[in-house]
N, C-alpha and C. Protein backbone atom coordinates (compact mmCIF):
# COMPACT_ATOMS: atom_id res chain seq x y z
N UNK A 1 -63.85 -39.95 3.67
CA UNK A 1 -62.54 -39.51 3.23
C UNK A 1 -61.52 -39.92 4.29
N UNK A 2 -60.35 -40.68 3.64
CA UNK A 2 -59.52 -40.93 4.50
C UNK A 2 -58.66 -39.92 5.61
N UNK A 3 -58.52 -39.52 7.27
CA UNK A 3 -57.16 -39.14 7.60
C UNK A 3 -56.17 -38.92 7.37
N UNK A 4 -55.05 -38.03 7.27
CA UNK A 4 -54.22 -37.63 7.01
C UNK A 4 -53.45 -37.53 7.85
N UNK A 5 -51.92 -38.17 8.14
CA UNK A 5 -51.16 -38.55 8.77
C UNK A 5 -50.07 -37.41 9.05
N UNK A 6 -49.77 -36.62 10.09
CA UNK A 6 -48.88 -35.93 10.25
C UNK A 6 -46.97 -36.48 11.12
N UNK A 7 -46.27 -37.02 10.51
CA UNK A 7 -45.47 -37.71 11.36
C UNK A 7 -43.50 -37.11 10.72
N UNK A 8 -43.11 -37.23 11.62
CA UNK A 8 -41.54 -37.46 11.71
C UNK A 8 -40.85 -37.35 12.93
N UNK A 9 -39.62 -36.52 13.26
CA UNK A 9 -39.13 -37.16 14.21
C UNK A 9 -39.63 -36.04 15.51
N UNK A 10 -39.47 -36.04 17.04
CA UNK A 10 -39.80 -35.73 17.56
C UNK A 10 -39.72 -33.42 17.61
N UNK A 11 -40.17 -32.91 18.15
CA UNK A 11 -39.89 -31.84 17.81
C UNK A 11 -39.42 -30.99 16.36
N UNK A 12 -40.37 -31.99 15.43
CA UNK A 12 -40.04 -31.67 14.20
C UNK A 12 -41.36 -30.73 13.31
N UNK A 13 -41.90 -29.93 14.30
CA UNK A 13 -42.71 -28.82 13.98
C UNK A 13 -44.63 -29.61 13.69
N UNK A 14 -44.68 -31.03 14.10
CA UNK A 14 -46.01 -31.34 13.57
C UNK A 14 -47.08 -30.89 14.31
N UNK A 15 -46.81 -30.32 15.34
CA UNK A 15 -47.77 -29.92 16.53
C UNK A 15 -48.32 -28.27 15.93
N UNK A 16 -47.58 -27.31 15.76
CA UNK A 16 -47.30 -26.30 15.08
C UNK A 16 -48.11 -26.29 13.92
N UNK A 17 -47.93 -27.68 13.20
CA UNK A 17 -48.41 -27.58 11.52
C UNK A 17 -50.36 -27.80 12.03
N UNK A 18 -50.27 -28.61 12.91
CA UNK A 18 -51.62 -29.15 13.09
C UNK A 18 -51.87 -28.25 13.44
N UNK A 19 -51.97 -27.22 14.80
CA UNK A 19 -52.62 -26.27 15.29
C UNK A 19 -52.95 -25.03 14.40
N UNK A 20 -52.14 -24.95 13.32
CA UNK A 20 -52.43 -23.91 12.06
C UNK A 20 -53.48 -24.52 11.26
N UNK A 21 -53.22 -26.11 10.92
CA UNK A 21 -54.29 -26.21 10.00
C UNK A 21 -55.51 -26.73 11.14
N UNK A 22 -56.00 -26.03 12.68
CA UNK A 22 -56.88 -26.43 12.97
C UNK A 22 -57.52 -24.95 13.22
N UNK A 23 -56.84 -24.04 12.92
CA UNK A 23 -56.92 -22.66 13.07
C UNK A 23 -57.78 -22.09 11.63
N UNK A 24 -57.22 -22.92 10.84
CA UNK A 24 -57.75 -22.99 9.16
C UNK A 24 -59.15 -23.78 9.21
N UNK A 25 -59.56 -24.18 10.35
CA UNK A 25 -60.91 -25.04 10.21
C UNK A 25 -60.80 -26.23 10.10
N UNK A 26 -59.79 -26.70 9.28
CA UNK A 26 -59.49 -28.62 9.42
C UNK A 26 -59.54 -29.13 10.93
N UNK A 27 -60.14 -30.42 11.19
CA UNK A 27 -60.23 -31.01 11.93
C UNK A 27 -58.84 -31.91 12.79
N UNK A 28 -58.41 -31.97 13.55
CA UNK A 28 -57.23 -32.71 13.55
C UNK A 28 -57.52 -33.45 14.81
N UNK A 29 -56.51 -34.64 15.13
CA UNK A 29 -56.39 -35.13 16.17
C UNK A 29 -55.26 -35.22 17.27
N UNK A 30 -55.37 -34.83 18.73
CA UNK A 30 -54.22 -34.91 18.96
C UNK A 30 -53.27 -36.68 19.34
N UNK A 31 -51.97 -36.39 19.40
CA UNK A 31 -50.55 -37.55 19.05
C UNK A 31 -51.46 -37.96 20.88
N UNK A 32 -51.65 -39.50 20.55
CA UNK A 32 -51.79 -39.94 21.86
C UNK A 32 -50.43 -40.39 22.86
N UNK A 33 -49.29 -40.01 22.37
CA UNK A 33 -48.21 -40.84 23.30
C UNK A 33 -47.87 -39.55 24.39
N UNK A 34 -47.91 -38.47 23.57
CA UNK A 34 -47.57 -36.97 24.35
C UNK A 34 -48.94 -37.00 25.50
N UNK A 35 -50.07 -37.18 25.26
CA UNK A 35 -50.97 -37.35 26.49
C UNK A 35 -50.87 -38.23 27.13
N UNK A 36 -50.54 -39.62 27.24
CA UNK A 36 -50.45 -40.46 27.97
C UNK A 36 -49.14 -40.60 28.93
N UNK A 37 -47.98 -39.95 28.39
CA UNK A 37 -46.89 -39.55 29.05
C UNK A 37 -47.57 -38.34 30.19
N UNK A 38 -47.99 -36.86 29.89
CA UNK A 38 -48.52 -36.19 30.92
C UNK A 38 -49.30 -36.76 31.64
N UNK A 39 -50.02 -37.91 31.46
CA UNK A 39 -51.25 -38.22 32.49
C UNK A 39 -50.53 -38.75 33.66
N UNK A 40 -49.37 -39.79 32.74
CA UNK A 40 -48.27 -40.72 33.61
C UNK A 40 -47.54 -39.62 34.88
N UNK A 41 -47.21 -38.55 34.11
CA UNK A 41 -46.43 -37.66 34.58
C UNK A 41 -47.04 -36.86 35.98
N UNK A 42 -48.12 -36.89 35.67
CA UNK A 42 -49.37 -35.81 36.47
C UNK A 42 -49.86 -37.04 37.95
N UNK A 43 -49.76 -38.28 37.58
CA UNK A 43 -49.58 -39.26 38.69
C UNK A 43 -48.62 -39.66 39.24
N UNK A 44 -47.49 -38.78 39.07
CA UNK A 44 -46.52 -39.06 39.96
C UNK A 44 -45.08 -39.86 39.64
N UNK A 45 -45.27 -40.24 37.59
CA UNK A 45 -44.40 -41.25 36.97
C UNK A 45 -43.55 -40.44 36.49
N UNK A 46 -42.55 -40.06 36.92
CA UNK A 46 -41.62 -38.75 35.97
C UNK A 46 -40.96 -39.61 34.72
N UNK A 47 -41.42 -40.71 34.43
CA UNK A 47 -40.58 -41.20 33.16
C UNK A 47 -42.18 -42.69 32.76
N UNK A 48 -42.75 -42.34 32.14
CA UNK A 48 -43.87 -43.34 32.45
C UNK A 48 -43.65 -44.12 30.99
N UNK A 49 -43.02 -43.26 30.30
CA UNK A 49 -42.41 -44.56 28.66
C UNK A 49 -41.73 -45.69 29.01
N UNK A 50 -41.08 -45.66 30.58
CA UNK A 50 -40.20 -46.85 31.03
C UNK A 50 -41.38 -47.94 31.27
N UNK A 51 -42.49 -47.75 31.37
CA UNK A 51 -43.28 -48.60 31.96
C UNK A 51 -43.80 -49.72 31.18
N UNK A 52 -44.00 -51.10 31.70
CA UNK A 52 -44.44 -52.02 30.53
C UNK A 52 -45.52 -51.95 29.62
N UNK A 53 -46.23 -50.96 30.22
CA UNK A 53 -47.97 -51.34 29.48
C UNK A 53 -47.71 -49.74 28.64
N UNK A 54 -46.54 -49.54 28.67
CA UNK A 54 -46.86 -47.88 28.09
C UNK A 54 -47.03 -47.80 26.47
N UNK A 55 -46.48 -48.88 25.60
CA UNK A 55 -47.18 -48.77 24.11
C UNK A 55 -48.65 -49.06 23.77
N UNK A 56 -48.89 -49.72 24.87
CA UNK A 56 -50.62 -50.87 25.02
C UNK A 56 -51.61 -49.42 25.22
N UNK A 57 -51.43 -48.06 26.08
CA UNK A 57 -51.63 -47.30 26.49
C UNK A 57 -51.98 -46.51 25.22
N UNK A 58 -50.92 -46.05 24.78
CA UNK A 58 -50.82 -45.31 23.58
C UNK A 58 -51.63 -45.57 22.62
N UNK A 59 -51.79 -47.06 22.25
CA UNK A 59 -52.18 -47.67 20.77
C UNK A 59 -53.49 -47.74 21.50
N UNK A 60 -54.47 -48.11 22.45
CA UNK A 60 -55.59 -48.22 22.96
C UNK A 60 -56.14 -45.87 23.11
N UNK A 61 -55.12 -45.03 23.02
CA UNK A 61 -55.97 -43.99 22.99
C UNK A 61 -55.84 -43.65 22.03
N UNK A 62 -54.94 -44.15 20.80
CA UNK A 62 -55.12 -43.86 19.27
C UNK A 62 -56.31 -44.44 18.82
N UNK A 63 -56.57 -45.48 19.44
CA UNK A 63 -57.41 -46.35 18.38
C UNK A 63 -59.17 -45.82 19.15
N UNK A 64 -59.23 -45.00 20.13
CA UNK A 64 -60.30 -44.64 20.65
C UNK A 64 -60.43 -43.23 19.46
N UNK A 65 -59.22 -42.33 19.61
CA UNK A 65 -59.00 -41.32 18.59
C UNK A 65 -59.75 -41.75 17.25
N UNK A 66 -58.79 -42.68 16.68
CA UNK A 66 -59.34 -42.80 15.40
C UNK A 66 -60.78 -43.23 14.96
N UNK A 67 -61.37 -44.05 16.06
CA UNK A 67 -63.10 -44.14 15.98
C UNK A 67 -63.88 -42.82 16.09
N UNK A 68 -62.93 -41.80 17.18
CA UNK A 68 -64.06 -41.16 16.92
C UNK A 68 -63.70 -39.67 15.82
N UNK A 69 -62.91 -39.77 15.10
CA UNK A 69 -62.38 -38.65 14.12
C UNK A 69 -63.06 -38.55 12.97
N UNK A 70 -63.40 -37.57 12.92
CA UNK A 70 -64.16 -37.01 11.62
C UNK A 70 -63.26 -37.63 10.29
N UNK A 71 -63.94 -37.78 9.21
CA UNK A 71 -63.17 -37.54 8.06
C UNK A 71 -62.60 -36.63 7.60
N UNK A 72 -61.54 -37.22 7.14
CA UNK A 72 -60.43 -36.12 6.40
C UNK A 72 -59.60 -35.65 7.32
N UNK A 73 -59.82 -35.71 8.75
CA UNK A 73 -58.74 -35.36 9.85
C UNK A 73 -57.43 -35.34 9.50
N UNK A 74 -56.66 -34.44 10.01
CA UNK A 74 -55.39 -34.35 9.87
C UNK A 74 -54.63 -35.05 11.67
N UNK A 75 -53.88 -36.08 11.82
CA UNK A 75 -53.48 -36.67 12.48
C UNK A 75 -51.67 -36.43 12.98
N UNK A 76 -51.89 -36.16 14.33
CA UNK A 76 -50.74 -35.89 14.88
C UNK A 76 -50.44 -37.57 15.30
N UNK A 77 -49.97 -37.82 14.29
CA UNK A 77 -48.94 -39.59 14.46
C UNK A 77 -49.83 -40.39 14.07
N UNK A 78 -50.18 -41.83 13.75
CA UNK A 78 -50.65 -43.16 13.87
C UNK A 78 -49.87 -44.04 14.43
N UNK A 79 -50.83 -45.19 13.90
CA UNK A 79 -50.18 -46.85 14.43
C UNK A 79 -48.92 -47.00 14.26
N UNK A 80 -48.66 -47.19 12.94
CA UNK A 80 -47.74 -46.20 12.36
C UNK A 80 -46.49 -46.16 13.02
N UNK A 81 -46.30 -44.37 13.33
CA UNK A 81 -45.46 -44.17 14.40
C UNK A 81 -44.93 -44.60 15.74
N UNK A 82 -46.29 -45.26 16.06
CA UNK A 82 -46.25 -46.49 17.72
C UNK A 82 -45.39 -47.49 16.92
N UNK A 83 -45.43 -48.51 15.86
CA UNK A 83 -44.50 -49.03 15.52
C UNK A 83 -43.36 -48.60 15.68
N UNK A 84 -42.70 -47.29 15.22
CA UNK A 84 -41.65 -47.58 14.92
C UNK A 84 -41.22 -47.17 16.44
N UNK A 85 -41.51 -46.49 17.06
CA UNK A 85 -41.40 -45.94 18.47
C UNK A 85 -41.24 -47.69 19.07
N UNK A 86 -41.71 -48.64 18.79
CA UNK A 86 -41.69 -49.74 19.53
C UNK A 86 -40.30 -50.34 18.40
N UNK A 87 -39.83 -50.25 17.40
CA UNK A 87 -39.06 -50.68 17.30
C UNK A 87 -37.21 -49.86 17.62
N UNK A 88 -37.83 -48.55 17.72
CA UNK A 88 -37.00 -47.65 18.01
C UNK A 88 -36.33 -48.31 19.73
N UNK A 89 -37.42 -48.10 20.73
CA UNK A 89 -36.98 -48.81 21.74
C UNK A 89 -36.78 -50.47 22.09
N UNK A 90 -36.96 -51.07 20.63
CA UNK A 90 -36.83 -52.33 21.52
C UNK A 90 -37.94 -52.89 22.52
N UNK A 91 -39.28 -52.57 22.07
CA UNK A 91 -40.45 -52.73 22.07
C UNK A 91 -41.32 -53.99 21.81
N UNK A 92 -42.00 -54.84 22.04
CA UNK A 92 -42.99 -55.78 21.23
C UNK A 92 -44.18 -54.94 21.22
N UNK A 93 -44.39 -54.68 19.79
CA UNK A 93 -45.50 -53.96 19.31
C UNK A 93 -46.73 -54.84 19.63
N UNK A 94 -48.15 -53.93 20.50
CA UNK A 94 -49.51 -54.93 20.26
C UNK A 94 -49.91 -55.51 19.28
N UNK A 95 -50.18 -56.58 19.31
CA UNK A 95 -50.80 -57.33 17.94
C UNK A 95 -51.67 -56.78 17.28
N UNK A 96 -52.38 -56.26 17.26
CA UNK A 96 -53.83 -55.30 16.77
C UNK A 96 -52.64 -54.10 16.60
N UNK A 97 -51.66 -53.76 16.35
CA UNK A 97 -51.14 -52.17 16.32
C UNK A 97 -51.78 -51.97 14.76
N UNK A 98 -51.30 -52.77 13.96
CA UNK A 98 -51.56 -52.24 12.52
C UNK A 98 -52.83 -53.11 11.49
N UNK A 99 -54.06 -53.25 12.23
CA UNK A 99 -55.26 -53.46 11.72
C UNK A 99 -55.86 -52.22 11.67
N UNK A 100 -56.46 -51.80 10.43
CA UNK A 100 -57.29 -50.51 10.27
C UNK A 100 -56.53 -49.47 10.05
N UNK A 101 -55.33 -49.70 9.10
CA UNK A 101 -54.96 -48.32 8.87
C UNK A 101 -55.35 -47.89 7.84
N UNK A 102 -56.63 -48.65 7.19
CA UNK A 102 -56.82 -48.19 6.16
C UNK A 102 -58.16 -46.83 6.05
N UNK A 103 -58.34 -46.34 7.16
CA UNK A 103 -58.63 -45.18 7.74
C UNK A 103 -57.78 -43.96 7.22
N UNK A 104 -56.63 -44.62 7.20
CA UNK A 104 -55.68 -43.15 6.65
C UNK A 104 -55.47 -43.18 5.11
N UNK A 105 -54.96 -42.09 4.76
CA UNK A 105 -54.76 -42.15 3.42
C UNK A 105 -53.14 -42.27 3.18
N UNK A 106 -53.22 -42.95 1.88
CA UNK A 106 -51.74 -43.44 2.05
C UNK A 106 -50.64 -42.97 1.84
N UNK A 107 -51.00 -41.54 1.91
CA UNK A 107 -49.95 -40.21 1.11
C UNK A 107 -49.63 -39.58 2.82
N UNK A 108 -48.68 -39.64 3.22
CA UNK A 108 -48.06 -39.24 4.84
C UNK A 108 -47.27 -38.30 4.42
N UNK A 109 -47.88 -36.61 5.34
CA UNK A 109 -46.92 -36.01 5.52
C UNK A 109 -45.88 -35.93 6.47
N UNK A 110 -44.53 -36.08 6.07
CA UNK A 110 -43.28 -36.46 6.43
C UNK A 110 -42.90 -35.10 7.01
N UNK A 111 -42.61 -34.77 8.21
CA UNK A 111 -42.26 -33.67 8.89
C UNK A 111 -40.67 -33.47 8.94
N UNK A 112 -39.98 -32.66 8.08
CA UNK A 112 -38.20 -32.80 8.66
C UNK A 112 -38.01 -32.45 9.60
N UNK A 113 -37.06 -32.71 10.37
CA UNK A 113 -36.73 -31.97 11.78
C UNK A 113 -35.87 -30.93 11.42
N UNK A 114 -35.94 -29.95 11.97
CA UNK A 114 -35.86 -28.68 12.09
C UNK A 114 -34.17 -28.47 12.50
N UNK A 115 -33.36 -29.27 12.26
CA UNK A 115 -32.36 -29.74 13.08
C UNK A 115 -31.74 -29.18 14.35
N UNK A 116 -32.83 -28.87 15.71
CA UNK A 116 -33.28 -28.87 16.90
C UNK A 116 -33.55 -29.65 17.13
N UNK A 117 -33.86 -30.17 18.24
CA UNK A 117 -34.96 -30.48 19.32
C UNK A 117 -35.24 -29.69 20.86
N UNK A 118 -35.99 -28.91 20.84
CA UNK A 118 -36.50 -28.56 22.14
C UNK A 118 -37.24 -29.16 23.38
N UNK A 119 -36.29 -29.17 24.62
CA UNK A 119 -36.95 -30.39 25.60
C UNK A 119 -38.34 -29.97 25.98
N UNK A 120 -39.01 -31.11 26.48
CA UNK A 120 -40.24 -30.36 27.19
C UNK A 120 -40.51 -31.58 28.21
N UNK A 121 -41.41 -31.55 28.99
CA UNK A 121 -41.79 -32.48 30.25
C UNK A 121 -41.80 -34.20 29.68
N UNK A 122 -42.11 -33.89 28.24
CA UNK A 122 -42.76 -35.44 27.42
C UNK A 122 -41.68 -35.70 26.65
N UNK A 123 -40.96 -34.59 26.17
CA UNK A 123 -40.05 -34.67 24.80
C UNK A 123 -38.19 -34.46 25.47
N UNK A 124 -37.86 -35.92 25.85
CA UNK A 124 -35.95 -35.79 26.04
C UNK A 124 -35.50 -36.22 25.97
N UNK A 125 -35.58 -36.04 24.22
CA UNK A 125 -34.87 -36.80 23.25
C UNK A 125 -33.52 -35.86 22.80
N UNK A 126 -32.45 -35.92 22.66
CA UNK A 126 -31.65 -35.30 22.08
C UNK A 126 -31.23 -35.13 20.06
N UNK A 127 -30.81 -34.36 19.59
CA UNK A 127 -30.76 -34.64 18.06
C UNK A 127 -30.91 -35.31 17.84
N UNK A 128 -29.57 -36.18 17.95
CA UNK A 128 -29.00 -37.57 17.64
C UNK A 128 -30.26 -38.70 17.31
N UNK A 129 -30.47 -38.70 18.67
CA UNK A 129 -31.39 -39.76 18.92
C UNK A 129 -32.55 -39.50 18.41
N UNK A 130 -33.37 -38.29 18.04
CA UNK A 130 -34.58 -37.76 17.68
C UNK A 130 -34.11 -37.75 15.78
N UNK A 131 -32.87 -37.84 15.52
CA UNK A 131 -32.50 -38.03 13.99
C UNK A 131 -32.52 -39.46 13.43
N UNK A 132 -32.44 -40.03 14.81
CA UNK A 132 -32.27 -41.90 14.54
C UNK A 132 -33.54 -42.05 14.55
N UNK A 133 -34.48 -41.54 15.28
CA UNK A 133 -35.76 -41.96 15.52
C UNK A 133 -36.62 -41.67 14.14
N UNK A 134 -36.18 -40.35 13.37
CA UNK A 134 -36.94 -40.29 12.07
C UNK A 134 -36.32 -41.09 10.65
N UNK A 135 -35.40 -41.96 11.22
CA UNK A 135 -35.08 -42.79 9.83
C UNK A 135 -35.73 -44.05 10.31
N UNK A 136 -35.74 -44.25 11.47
CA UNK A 136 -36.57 -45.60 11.94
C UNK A 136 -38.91 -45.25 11.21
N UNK A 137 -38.87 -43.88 11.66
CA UNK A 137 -40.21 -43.58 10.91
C UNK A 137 -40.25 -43.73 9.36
N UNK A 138 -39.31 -43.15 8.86
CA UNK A 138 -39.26 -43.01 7.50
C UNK A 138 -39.57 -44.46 7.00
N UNK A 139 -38.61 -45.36 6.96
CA UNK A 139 -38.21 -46.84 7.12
C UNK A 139 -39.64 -47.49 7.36
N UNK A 140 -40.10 -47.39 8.16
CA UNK A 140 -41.17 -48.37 8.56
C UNK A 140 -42.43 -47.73 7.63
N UNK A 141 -42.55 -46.71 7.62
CA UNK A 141 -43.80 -46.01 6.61
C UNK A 141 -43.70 -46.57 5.13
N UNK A 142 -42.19 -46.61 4.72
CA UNK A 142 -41.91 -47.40 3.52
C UNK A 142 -42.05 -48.33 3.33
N UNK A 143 -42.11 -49.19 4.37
CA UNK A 143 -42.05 -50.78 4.19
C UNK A 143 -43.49 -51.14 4.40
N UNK A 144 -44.61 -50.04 4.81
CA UNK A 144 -46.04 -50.85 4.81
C UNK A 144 -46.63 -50.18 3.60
N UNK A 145 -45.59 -49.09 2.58
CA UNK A 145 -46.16 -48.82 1.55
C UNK A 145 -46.89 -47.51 1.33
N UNK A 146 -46.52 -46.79 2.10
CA UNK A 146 -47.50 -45.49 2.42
C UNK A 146 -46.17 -44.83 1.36
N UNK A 147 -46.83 -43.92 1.02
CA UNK A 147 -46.01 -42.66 -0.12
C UNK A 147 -45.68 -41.75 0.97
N UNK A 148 -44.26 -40.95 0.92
CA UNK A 148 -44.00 -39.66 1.91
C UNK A 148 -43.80 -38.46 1.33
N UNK A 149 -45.18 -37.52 1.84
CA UNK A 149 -44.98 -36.26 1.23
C UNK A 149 -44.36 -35.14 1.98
N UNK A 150 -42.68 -34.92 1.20
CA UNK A 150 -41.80 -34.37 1.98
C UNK A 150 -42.28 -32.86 2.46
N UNK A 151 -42.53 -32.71 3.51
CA UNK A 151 -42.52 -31.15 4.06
C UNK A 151 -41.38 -30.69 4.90
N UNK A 152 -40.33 -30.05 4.36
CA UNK A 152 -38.91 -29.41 4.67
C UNK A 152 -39.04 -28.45 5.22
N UNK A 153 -37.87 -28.84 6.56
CA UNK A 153 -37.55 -27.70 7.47
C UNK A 153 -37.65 -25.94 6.83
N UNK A 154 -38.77 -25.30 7.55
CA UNK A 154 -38.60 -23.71 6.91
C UNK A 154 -39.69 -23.09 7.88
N UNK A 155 -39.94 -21.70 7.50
CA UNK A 155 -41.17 -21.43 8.74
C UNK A 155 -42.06 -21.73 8.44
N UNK A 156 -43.62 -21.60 9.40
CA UNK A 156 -44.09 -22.41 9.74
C UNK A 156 -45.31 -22.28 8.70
N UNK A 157 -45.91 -20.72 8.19
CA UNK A 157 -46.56 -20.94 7.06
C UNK A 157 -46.58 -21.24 5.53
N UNK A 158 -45.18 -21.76 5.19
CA UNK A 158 -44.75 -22.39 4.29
C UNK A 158 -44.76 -23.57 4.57
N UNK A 159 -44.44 -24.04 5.66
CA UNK A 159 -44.73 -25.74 6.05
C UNK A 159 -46.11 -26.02 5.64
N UNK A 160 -46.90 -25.09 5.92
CA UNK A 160 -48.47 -25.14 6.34
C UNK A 160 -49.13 -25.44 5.08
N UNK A 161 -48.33 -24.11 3.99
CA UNK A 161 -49.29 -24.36 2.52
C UNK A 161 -48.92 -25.70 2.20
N UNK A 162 -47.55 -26.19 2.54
CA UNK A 162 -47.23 -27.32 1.40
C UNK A 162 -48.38 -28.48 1.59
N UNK A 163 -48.80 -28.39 3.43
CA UNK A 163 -50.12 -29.40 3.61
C UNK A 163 -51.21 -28.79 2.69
N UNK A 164 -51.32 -28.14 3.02
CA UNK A 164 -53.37 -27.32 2.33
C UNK A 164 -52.60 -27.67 0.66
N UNK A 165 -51.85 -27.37 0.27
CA UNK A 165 -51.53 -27.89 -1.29
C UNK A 165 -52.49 -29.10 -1.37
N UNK A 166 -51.48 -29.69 -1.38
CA UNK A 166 -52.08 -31.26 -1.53
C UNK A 166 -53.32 -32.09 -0.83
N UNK A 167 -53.71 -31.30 -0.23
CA UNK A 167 -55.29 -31.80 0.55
C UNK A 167 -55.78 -31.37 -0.54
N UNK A 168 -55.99 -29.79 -1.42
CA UNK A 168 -56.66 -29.31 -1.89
C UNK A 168 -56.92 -29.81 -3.19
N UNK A 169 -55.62 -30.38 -3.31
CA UNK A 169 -54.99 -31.07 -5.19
C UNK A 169 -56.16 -32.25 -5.28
């Protein structure tokens, strides 16, 4: 059974949605860019996204992720999202970014942003820019053809059923 894609713009509740539906027993995986930023961070890089090899990083602990993920996983980001994050910054995406996404299933839940963003050590992004960043996701998910299943800003166990809905459907 294919993965299930959890994505939108930054601080837009997908961390939240995953940890409920991992609380529910679903399997999930965690977003590799938020760990590879703390690791950066924890060695001494207080900004380690500036760094050249930092998408190569990301897409090499997704793609370790996705070998070893159970089926049916629910996924905090894909390739996917490293795209658009690489086109967001003005990026050259790895060549291998988007081989094997056919691991996921092609129905993506679309996270709205909450219209917040809360900073954190990994996350300082402001609205604006965290609002630009989810039309650049939206956009690119459309253009490789994936369907977006809208889950709208509200609390967090109504976010939650609208996932278990449609897994269950």
């Amino acid at each position: 059974m294919p993965g299930h894609i959890l994505t939108g713009t930054p601080g837009a509740g997908k961390t939240a949605i995953l940890r409920a539906l991992e609380l529910a027993g679903h399997p999930v995986v965690e977003e590799a860019a938020t760990d590879v930023i703390a690791h950066g961070q924890a060695l001494g890089d207080p900004a380690p996204w500036e760094d050249a090899g930092f998408v190569d990083r990301v897409f090499a602990l997704q793609q370790r992720r996705q070998l070893a993920a159970p089926d049916g996983a629910f996924f905090d980001r894909s390739p996917v999202c490293t795209l658009a994050l690489c086109r967001y910054s003005g990026l050259t995406p790895p060549p291998a970014l988007l081989a094997d996404l056919d691991v996921y299933s092609r129905a993506v839940f679309f996270i709205r942003n909450l219209g917040f963003v809360e900073p954190t050590a990994a996350r300082r992004i402001g609205l604006a820019d965290a609002l630009r960043f989810e039309q650049i996701h939206e956009q690119t998910y459309r253009e490789l053809g994936f369907d977006l299943i809208e889950v709208p800003p509200g609390p967090l166990p109504g976010r939650v059923a609208t996932v278990r809905r449609f897994v269950a459907a």
